[in-house]
C-alpha atoms as a PDB file:
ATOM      1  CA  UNK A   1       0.000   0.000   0.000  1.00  0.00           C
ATOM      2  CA  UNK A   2       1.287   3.193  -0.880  1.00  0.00           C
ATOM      3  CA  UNK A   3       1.443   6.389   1.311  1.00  0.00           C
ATOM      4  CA  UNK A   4      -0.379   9.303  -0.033  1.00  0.00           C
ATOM      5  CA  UNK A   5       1.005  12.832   0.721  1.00  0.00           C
ATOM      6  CA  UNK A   6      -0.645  15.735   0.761  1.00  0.00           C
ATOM      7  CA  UNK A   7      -0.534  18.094  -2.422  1.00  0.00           C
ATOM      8  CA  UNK A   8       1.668  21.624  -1.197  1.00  0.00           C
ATOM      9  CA  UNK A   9      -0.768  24.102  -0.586  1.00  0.00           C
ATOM     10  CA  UNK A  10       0.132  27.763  -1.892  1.00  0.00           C
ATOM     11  CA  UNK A  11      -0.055  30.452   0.613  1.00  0.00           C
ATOM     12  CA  UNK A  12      -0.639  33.896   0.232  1.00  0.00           C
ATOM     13  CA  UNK A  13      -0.101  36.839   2.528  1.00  0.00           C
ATOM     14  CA  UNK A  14      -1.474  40.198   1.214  1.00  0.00           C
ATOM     15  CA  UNK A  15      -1.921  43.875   3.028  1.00  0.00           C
ATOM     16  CA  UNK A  16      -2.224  46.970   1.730  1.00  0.00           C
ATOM     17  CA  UNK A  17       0.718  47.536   3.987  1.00  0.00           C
ATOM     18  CA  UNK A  18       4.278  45.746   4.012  1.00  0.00           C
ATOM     19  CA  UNK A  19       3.086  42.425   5.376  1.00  0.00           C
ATOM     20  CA  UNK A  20       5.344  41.793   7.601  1.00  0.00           C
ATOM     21  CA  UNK A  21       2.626  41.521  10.819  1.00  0.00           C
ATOM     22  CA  UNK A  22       0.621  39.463   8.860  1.00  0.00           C
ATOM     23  CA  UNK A  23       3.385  37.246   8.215  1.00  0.00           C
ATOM     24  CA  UNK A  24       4.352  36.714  11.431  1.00  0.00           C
ATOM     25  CA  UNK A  25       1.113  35.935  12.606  1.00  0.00           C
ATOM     26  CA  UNK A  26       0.404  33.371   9.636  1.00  0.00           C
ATOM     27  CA  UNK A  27       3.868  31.369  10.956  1.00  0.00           C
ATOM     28  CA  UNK A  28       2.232  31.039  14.358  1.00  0.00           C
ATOM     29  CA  UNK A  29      -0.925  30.294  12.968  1.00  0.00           C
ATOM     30  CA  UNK A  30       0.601  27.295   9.945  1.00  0.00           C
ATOM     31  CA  UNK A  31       2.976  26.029  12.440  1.00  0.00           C
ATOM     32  CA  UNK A  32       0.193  24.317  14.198  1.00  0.00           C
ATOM     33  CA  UNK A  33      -0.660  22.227  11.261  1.00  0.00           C
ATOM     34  CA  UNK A  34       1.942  19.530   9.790  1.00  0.00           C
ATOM     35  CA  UNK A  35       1.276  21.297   6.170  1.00  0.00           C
ATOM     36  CA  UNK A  36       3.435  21.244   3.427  1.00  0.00           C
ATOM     37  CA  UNK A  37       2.868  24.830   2.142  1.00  0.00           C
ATOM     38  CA  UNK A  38       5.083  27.656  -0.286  1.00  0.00           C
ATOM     39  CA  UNK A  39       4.006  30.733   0.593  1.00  0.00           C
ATOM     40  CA  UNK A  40       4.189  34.200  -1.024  1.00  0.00           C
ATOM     41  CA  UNK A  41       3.890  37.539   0.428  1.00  0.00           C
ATOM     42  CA  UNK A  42       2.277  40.601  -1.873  1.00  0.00           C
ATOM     43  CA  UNK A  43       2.581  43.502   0.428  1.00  0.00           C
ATOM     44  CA  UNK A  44       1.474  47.203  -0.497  1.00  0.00           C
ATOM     45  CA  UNK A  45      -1.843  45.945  -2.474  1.00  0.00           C
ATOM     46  CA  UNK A  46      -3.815  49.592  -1.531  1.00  0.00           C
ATOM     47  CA  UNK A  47      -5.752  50.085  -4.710  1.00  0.00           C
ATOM     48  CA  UNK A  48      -8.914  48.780  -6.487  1.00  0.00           C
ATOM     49  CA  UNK A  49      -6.851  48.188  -9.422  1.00  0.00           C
ATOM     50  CA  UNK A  50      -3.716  46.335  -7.485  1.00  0.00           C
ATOM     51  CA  UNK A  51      -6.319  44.290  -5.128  1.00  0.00           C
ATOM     52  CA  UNK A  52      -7.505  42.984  -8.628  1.00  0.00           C
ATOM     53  CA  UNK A  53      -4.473  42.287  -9.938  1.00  0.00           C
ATOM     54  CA  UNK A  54      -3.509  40.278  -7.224  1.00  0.00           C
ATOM     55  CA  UNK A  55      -7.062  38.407  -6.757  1.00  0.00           C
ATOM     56  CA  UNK A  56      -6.246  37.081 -10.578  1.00  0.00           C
ATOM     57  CA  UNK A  57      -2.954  35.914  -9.945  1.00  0.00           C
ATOM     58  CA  UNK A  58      -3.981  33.837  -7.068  1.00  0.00           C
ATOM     59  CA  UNK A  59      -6.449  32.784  -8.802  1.00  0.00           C
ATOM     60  CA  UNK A  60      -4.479  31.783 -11.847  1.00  0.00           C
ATOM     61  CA  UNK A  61      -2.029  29.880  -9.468  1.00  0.00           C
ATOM     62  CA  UNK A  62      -5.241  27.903  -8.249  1.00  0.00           C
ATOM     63  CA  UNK A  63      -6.093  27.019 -11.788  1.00  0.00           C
ATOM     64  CA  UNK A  64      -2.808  25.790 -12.551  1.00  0.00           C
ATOM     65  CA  UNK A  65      -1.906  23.539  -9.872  1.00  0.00           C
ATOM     66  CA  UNK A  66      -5.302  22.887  -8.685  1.00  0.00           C
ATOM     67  CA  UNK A  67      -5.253  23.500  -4.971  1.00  0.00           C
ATOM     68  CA  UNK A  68      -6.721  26.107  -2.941  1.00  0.00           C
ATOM     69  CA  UNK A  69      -5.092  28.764  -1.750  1.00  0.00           C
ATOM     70  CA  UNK A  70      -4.628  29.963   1.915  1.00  0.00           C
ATOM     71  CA  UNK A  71      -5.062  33.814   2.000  1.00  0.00           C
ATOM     72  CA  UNK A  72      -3.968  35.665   5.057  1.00  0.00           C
ATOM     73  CA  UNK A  73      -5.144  39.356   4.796  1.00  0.00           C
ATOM     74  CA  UNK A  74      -4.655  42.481   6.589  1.00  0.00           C
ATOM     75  CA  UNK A  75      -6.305  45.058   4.495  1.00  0.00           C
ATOM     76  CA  UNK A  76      -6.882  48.398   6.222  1.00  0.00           C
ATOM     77  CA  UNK A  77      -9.250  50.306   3.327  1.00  0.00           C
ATOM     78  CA  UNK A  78     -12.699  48.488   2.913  1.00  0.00           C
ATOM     79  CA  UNK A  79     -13.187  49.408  -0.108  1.00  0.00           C
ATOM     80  CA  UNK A  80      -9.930  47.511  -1.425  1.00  0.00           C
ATOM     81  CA  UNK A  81     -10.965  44.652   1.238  1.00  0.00           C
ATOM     82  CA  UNK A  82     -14.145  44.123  -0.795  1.00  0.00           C
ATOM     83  CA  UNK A  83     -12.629  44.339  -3.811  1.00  0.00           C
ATOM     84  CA  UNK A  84     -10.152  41.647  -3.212  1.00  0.00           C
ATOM     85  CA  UNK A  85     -12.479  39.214  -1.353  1.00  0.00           C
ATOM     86  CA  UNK A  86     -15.241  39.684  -4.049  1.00  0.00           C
ATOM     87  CA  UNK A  87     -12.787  38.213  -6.847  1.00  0.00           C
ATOM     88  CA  UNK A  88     -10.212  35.944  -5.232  1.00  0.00           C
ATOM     89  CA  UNK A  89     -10.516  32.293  -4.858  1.00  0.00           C
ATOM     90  CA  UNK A  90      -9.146  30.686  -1.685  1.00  0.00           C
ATOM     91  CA  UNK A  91      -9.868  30.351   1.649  1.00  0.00           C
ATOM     92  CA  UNK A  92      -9.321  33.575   3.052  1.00  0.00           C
ATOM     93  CA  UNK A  93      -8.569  34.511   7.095  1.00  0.00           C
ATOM     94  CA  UNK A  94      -9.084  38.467   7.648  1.00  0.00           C
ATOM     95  CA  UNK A  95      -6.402  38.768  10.580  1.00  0.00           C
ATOM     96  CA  UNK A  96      -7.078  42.470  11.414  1.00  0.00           C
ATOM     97  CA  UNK A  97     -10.732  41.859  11.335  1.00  0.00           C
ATOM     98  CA  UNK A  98     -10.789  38.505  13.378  1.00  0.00           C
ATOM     99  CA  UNK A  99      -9.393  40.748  16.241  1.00  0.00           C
ATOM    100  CA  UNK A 100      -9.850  44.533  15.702  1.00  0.00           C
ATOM    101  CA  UNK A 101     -14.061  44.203  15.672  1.00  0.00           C
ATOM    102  CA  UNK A 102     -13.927  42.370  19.022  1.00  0.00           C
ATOM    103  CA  UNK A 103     -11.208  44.873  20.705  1.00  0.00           C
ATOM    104  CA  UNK A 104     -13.274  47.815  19.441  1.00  0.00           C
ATOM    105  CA  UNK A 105     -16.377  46.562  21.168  1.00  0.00           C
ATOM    106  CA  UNK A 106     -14.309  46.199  24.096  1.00  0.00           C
ATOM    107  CA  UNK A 107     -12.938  49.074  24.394  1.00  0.00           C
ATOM    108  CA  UNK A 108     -15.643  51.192  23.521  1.00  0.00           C
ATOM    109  CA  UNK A 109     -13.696  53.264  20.422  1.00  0.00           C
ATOM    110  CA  UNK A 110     -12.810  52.829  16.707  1.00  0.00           C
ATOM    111  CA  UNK A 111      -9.271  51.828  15.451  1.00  0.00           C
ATOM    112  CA  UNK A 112      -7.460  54.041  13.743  1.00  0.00           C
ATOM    113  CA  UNK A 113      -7.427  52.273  10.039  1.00  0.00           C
ATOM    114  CA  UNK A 114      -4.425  53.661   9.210  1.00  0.00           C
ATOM    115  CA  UNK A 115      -1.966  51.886   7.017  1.00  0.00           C
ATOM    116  CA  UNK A 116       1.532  50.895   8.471  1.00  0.00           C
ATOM    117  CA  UNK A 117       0.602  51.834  11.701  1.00  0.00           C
ATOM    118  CA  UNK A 118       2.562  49.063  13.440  1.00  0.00           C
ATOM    119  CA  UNK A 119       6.449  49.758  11.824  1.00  0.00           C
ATOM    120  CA  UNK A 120       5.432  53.935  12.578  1.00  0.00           C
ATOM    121  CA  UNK A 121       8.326  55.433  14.232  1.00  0.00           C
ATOM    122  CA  UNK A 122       6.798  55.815  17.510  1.00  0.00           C
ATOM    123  CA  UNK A 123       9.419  57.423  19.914  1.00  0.00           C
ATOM    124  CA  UNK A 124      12.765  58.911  18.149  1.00  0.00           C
ATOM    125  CA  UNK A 125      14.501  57.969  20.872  1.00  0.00           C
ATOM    126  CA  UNK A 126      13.620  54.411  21.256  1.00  0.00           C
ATOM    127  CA  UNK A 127      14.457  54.367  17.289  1.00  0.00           C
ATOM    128  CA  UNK A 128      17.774  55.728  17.363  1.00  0.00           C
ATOM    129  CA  UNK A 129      18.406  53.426  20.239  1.00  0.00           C
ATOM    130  CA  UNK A 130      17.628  50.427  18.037  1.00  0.00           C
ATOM    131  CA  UNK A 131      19.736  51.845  15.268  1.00  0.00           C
ATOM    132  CA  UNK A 132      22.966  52.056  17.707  1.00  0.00           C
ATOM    133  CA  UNK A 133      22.131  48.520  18.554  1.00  0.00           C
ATOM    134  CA  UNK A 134      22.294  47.127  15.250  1.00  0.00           C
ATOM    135  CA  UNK A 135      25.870  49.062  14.653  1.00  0.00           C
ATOM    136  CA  UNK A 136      27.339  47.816  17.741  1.00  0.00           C
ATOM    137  CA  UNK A 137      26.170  44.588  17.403  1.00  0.00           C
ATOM    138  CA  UNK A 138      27.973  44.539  13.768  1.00  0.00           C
ATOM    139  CA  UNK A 139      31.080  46.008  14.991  1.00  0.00           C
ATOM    140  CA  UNK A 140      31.243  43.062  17.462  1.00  0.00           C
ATOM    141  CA  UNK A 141      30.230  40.172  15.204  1.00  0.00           C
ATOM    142  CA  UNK A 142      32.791  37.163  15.876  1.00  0.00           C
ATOM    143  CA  UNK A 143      34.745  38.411  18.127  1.00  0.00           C
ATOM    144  CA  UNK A 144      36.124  41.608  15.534  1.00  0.00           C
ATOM    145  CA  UNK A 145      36.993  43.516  18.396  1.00  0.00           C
ATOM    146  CA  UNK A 146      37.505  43.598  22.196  1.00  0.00           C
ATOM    147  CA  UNK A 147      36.948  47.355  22.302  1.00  0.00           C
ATOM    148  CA  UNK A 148      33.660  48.559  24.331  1.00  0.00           C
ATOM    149  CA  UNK A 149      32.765  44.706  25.136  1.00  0.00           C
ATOM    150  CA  UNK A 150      31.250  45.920  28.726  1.00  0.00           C
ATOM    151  CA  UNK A 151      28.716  47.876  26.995  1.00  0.00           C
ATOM    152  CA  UNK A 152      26.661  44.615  25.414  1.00  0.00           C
ATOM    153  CA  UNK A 153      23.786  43.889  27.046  1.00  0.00           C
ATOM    154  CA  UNK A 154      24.262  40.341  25.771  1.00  0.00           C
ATOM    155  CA  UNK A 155      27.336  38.255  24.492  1.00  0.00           C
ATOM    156  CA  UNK A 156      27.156  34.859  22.943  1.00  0.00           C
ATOM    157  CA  UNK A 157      29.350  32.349  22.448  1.00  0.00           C
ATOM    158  CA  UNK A 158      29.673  29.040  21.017  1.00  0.00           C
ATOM    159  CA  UNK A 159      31.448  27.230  18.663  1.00  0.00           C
ATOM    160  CA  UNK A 160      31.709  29.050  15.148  1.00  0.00           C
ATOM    161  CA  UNK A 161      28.453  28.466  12.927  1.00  0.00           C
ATOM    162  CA  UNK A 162      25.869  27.447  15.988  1.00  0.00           C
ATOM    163  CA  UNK A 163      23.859  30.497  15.041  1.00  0.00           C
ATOM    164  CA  UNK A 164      25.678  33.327  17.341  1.00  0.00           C
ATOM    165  CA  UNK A 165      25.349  35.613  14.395  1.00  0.00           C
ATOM    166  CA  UNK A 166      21.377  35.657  13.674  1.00  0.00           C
ATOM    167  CA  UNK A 167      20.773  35.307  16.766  1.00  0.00           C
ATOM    168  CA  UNK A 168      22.509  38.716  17.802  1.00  0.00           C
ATOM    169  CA  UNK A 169      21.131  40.638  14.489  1.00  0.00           C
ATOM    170  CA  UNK A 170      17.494  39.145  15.667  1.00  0.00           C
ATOM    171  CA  UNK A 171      17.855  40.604  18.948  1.00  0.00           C
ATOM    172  CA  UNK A 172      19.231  44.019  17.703  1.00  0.00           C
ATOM    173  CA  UNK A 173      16.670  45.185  15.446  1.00  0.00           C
ATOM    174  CA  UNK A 174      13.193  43.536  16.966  1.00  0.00           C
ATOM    175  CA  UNK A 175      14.331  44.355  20.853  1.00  0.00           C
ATOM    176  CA  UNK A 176      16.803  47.027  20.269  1.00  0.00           C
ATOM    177  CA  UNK A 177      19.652  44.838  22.181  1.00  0.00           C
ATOM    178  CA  UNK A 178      23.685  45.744  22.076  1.00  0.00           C
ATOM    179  CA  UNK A 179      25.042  41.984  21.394  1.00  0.00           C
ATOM    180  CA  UNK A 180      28.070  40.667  20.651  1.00  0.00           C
ATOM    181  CA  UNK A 181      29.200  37.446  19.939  1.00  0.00           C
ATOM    182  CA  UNK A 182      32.755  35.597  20.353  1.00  0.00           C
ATOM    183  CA  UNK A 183      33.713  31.878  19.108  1.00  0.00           C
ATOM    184  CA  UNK A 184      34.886  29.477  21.388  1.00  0.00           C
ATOM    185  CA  UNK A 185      38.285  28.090  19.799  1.00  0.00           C
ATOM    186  CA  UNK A 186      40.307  25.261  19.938  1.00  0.00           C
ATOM    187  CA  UNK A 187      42.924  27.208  21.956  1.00  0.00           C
ATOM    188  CA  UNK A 188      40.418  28.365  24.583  1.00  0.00           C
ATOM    189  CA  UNK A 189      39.573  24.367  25.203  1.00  0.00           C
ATOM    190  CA  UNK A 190      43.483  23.790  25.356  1.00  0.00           C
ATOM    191  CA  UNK A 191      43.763  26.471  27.668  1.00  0.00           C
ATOM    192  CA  UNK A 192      40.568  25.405  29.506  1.00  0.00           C
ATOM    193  CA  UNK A 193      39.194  28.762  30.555  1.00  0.00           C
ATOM    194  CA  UNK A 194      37.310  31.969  28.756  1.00  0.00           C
ATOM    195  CA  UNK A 195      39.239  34.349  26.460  1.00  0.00           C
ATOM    196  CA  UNK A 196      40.907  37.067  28.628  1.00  0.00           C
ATOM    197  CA  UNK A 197      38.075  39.654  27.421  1.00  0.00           C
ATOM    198  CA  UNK A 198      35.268  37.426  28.692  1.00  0.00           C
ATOM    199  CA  UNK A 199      36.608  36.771  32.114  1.00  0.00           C
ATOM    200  CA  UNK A 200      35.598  39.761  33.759  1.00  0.00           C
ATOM    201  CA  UNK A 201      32.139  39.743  31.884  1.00  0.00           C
ATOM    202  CA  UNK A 202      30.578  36.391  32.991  1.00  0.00           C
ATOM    203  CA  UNK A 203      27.117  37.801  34.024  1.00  0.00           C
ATOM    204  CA  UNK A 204      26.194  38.835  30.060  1.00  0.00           C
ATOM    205  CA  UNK A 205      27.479  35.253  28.871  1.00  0.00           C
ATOM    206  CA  UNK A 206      25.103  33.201  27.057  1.00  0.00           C
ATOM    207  CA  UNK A 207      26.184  29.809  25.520  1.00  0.00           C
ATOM    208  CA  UNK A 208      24.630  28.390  22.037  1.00  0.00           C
ATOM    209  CA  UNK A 209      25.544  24.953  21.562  1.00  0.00           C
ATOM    210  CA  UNK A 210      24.456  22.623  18.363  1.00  0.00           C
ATOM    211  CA  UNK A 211      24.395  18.955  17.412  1.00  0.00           C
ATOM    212  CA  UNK A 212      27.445  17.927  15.838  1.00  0.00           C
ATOM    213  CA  UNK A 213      25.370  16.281  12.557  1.00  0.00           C
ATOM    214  CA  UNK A 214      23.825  19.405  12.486  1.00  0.00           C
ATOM    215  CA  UNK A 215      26.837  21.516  12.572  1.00  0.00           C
ATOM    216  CA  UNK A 216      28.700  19.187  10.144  1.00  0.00           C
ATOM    217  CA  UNK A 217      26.199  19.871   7.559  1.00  0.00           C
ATOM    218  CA  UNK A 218      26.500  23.479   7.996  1.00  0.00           C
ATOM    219  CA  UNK A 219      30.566  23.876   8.178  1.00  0.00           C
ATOM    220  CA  UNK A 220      30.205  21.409   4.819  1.00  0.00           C
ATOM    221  CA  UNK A 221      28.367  24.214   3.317  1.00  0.00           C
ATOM    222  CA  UNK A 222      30.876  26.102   3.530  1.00  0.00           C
ATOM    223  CA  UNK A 223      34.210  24.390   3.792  1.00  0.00           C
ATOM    224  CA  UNK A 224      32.912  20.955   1.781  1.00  0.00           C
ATOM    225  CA  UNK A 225      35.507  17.772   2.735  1.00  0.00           C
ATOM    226  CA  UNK A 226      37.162  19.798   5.737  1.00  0.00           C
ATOM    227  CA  UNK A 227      38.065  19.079   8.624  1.00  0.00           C
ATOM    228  CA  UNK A 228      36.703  22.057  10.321  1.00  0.00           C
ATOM    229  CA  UNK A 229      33.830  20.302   8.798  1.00  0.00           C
ATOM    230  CA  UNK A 230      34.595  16.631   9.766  1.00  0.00           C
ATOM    231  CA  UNK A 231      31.913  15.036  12.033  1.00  0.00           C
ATOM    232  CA  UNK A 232      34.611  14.297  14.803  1.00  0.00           C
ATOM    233  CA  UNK A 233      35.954  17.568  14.435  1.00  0.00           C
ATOM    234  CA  UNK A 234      32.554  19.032  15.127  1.00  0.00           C
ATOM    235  CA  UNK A 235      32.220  16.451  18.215  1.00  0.00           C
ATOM    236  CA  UNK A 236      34.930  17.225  19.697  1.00  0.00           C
ATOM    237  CA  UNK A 237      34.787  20.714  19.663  1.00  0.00           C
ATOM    238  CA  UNK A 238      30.944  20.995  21.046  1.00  0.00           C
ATOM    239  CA  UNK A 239      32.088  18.320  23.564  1.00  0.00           C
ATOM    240  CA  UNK A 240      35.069  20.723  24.524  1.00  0.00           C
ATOM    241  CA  UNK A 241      32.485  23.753  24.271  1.00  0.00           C
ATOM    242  CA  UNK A 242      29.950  22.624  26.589  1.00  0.00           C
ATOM    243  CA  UNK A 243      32.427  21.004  29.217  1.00  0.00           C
ATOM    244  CA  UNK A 244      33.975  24.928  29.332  1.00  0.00           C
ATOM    245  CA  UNK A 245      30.286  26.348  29.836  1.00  0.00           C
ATOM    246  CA  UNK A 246      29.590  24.272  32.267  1.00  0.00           C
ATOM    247  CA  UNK A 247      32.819  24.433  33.800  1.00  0.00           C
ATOM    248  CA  UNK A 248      32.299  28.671  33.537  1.00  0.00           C
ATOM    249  CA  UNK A 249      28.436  28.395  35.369  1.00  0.00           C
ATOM    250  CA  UNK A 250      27.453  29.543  31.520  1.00  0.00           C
ATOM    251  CA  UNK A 251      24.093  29.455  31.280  1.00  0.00           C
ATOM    252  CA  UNK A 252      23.461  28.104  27.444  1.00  0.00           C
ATOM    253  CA  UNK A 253      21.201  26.004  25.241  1.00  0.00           C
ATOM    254  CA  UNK A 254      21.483  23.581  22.247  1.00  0.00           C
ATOM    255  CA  UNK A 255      19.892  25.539  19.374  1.00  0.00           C
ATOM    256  CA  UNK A 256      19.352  22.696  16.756  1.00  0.00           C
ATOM    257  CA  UNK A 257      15.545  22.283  16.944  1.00  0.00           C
ATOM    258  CA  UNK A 258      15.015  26.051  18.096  1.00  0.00           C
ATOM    259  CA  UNK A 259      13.951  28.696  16.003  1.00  0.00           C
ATOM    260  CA  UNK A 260      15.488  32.286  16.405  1.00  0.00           C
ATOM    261  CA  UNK A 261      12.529  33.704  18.161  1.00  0.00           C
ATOM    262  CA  UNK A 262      12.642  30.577  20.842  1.00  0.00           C
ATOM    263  CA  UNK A 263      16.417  30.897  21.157  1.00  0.00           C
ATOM    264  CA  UNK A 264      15.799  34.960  21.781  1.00  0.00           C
ATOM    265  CA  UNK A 265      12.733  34.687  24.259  1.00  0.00           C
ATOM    266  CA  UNK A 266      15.154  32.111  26.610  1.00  0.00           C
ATOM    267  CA  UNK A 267      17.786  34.237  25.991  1.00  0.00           C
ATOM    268  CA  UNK A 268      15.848  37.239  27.774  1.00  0.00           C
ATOM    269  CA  UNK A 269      14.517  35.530  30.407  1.00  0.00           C
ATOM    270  CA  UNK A 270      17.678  33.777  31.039  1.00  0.00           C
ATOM    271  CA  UNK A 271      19.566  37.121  31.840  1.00  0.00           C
ATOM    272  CA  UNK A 272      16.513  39.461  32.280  1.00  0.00           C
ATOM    273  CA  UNK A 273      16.859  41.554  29.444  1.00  0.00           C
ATOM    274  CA  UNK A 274      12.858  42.185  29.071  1.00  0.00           C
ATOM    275  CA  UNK A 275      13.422  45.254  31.248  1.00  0.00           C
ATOM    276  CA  UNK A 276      15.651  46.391  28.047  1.00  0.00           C
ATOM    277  CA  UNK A 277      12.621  45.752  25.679  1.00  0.00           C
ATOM    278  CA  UNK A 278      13.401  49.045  23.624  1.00  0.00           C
ATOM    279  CA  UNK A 279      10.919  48.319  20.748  1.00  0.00           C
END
């Protein structure tokens, strides 16, 4: 007997505004559901005319592989709303109305139906903070420089390619966080203790670990038939990695099933960094 799979469903995000909330939300929402899906976002869809444009290419993408679509919306304008509804095919989930009807009857007051109201610039100061977060936190990316180290409100280590770097640009620009992040080495295993520069800084340590298939596959990317890349290479060196966080009373956590967000949140709560929460 042969196992049937389920056909890929297409999935389409669409707002009259950049998309990017909607997005985030539809993740949360398709991660429930073991779904194969390939999804495409169509942001800045404010017209009639645009909202119909885009209604006939999801609909021509229906025709041709003969599945139907998932549409999450977040139109702010009715008018385009209607349009869009009235000539797309697809099961369609209206995010901003599924929660801004109930809040307004809650609260007693209409929203404000304005578009891109959720990436305005809402404090200059809180902005510019974010900004100097995402330069420091460049400046400091594997371990470029020692220079201003005690002013991170975070720094990572780990062995190189266990996701140090995306995790500290994540934390930059959505919380506004000064992060750096240094490699553990083989030298610093030989040695046994932290870098020099980290010694004094223990209480803004935070350890990422990996598996070592997982890490093979990625240093194999990069530096195919290596030994950097080598299996027991990468085995040794987490094995080495961990034994000196442990060693250190570094808190840290294996990021191989973890996605950024989940790696971020611990990494917050871990050290208490919520209070930081510039965004």
């Amino acid at each position: 007997m042969t196992e049937t799979t389920s056909p890929t469903r297409p999935v389409f995000i669409v707002s009259d505004g950049t998309a990017i909330t909607a997005e985030t939300l539809a993740h949360a929402i398709l991660a429930q559901f073991d779904l194969s899906y390939q999804q495409t976002r169509l942001p800045f869809v404010n017209t009639v005319e645009k909202a119909l444009d885009t209604a006939r290419r999801i609909n021509s993408v229906e025709k041709e592989r003969g599945v139907r679509p998932i549409i999450f919306t977040t139109f702010v304008d009715p008018d385009v709303m209607r349009c869009f509804n009235e000539h797309v095919s697809g099961h369609i989930i209206d995010l901003f109305r599924k929660f801004v009807g109930p809040l307004e009857t809650e609260l007693g007051m209409k929203s404000a139906h304005s578009i891109g109201r959720t990436h305005r610039i809402r404090d200059d100061e809180k902005y510019n903070r974010r900004i100097a977060a995402i330069d420091y936190t460049l400046q400091h990316d594997d371990g470029q420089t020692n220079r201003g180290l005690d002013e991170a409100d975070v720094i990572l280590v780990g062995v190189s390619r266990s996701g140090k770097t995306p995790t500290s640009l994540f934390l930059a620009m959505q919380f506004g966080l000064k992060v750096a992040n240094y490699p553990l080495i083989p030298e610093d295993f030989d040695r046994g203790t932290l870098p020099e520069a980290l010694q004094p800084l223990r209480s803004k340590l935070f350890g990422l670990s990996i598996k070592p298939e997982r890490l093979s596959e990625i240093r194999n990317e990069r530096r195919p038939g290596s030994r950097y890349a080598s299996i027991e290479n990468c085995r040794q060196e987490i094995f080495d990695a961990e034994s000196l966080m442990q060693r250190e009373g570094i808190r840290w956590l294996n990021s191989t099933t973890k996605s950024i967000e989940e790696i971020s949140a611990t990494i917050m709560s871990e050290l208490g960094l919520e209070k930081l929460h510039t965004v």
